[in-house]
N, C-alpha and C. Protein backbone atom coordinates (compact mmCIF):
# COMPACT_ATOMS: atom_id res chain seq x y z
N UNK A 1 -2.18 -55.50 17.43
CA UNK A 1 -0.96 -55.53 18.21
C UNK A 1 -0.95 -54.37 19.20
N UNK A 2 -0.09 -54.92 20.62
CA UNK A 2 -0.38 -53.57 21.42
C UNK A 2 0.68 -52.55 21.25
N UNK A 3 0.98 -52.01 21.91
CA UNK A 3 2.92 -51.16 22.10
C UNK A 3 3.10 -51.21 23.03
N UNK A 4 4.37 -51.15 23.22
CA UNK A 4 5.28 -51.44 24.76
C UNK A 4 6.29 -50.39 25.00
N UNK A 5 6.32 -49.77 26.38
CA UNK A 5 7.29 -49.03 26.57
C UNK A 5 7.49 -49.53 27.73
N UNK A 6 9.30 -49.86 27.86
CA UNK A 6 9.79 -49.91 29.05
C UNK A 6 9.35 -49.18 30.12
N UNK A 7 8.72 -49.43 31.41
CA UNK A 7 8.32 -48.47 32.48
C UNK A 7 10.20 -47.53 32.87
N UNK A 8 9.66 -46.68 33.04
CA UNK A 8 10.81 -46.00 33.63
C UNK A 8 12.07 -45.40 32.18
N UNK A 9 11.52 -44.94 31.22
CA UNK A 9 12.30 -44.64 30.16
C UNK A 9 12.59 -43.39 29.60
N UNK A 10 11.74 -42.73 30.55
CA UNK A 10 11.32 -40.97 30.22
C UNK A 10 10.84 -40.83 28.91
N UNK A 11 11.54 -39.41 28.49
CA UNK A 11 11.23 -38.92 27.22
C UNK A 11 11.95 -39.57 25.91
N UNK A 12 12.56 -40.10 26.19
CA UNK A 12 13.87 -41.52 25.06
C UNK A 12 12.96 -42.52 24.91
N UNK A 13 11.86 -42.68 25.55
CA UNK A 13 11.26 -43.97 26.10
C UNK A 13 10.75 -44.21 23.85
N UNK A 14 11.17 -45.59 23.58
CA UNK A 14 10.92 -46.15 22.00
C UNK A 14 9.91 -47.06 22.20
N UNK A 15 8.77 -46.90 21.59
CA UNK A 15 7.89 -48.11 21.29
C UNK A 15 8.01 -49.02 20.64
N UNK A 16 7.40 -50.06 21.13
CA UNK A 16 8.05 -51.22 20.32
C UNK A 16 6.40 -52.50 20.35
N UNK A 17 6.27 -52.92 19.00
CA UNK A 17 4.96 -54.00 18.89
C UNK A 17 5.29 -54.76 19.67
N UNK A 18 4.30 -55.30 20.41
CA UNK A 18 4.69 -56.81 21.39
C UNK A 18 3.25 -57.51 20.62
N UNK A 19 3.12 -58.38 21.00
CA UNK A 19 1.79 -59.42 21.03
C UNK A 19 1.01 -59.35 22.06
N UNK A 20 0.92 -58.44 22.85
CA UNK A 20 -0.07 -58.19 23.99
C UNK A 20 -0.90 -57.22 23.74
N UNK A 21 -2.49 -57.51 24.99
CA UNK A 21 -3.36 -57.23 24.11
C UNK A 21 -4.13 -57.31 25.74
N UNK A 22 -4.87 -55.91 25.86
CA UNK A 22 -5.68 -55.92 27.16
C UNK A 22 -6.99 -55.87 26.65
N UNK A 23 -8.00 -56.27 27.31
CA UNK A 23 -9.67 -56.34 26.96
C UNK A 23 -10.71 -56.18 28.45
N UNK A 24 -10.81 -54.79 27.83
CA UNK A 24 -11.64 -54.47 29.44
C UNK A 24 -13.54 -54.85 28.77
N UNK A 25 -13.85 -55.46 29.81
CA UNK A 25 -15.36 -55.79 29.26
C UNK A 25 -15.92 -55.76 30.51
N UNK A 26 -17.04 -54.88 30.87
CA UNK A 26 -17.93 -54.19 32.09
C UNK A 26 -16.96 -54.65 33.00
N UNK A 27 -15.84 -53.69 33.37
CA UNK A 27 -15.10 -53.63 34.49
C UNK A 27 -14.83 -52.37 34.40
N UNK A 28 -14.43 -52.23 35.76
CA UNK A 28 -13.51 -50.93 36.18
C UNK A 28 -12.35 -51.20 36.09
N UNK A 29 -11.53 -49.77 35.69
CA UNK A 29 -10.25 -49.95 35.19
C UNK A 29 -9.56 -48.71 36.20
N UNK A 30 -9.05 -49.28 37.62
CA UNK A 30 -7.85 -47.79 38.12
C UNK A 30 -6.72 -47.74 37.84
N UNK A 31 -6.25 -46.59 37.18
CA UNK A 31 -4.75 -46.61 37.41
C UNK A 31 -4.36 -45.40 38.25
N UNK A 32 -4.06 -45.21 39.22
CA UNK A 32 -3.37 -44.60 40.11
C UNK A 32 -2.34 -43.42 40.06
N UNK A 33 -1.96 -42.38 40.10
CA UNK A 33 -0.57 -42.13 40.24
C UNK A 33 -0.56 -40.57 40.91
N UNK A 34 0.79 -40.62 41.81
CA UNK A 34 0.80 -39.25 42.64
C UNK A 34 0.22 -39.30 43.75
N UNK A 35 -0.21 -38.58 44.51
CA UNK A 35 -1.36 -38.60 45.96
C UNK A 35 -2.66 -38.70 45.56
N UNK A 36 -2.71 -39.33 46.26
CA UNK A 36 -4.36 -39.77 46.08
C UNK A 36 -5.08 -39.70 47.12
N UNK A 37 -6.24 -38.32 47.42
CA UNK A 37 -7.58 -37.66 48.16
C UNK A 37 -7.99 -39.61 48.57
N UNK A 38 -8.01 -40.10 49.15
CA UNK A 38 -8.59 -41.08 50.05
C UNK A 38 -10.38 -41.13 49.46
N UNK A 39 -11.37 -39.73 50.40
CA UNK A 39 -12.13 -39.62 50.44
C UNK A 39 -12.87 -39.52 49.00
N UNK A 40 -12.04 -39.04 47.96
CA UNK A 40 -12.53 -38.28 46.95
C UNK A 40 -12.20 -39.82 45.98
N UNK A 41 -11.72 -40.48 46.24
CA UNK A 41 -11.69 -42.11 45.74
C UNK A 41 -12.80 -42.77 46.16
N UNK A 42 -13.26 -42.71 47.34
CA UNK A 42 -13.73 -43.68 48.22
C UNK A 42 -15.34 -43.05 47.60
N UNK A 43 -16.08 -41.91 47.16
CA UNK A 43 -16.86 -41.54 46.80
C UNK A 43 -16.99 -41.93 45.60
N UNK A 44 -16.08 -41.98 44.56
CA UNK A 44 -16.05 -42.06 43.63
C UNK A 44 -16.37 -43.60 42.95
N UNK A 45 -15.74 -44.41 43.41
CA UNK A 45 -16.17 -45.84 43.59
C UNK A 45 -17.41 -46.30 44.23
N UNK A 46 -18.00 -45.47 45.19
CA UNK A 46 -19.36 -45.55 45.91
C UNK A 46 -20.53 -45.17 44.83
N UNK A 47 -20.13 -44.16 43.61
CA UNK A 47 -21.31 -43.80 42.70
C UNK A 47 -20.78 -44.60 41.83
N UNK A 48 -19.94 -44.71 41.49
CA UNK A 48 -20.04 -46.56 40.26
C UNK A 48 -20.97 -47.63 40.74
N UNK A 49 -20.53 -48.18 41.42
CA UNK A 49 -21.23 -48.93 42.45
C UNK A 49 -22.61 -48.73 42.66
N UNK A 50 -22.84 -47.82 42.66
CA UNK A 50 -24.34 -47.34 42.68
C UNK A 50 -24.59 -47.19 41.29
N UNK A 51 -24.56 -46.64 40.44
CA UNK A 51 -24.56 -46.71 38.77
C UNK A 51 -24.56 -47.66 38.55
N UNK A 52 -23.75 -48.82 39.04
CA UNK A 52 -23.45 -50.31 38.06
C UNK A 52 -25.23 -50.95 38.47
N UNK A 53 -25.30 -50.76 39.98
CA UNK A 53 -26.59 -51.32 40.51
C UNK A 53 -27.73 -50.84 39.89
N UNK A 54 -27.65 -49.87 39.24
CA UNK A 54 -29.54 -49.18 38.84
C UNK A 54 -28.97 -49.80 38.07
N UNK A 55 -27.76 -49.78 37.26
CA UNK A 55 -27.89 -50.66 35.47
C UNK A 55 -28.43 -52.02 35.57
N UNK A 56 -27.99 -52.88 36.23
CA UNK A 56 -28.02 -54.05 36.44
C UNK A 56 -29.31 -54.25 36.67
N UNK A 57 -30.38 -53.25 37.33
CA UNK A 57 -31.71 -53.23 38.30
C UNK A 57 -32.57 -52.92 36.83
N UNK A 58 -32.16 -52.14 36.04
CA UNK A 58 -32.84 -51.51 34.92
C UNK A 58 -32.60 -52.77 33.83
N UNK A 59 -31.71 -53.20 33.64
CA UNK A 59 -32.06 -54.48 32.72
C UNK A 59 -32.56 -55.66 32.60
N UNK A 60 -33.15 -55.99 34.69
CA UNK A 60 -34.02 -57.07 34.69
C UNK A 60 -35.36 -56.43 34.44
N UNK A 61 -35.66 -55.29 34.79
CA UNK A 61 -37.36 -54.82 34.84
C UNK A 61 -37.40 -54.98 33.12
């Protein structure tokens, strides 16, 4: 079971069981928040990207 908190509840914020249920499988996962460096994203996703490719390159040889 997952937990749920109302977005926007602060420090009161009560968990509560729901029936939901996330499943990350070879993906990227962003979550965002505050200002966000553009460049320092845009690099950052450029060496995944490059990482995902040698993986992918390294498990056909």
């Amino acid at each position: 079971m997952g937990m749920f908190v109302k977005p926007g509840s602060g420090s009161n914020a009560r968990e509560r069981e729901c029936g939901c249920c996330i499943e990350v499988e070879d993906s990227l996962v962003l979550i965002l928040c505050g200002e966000i460096d553009v460049d320092n994203l845009r690099e950052a996703l450029n060496a995944y990207v490059k990482a995902k490719n040698n993986a992918k390159a390294d498990a056909v040889e």
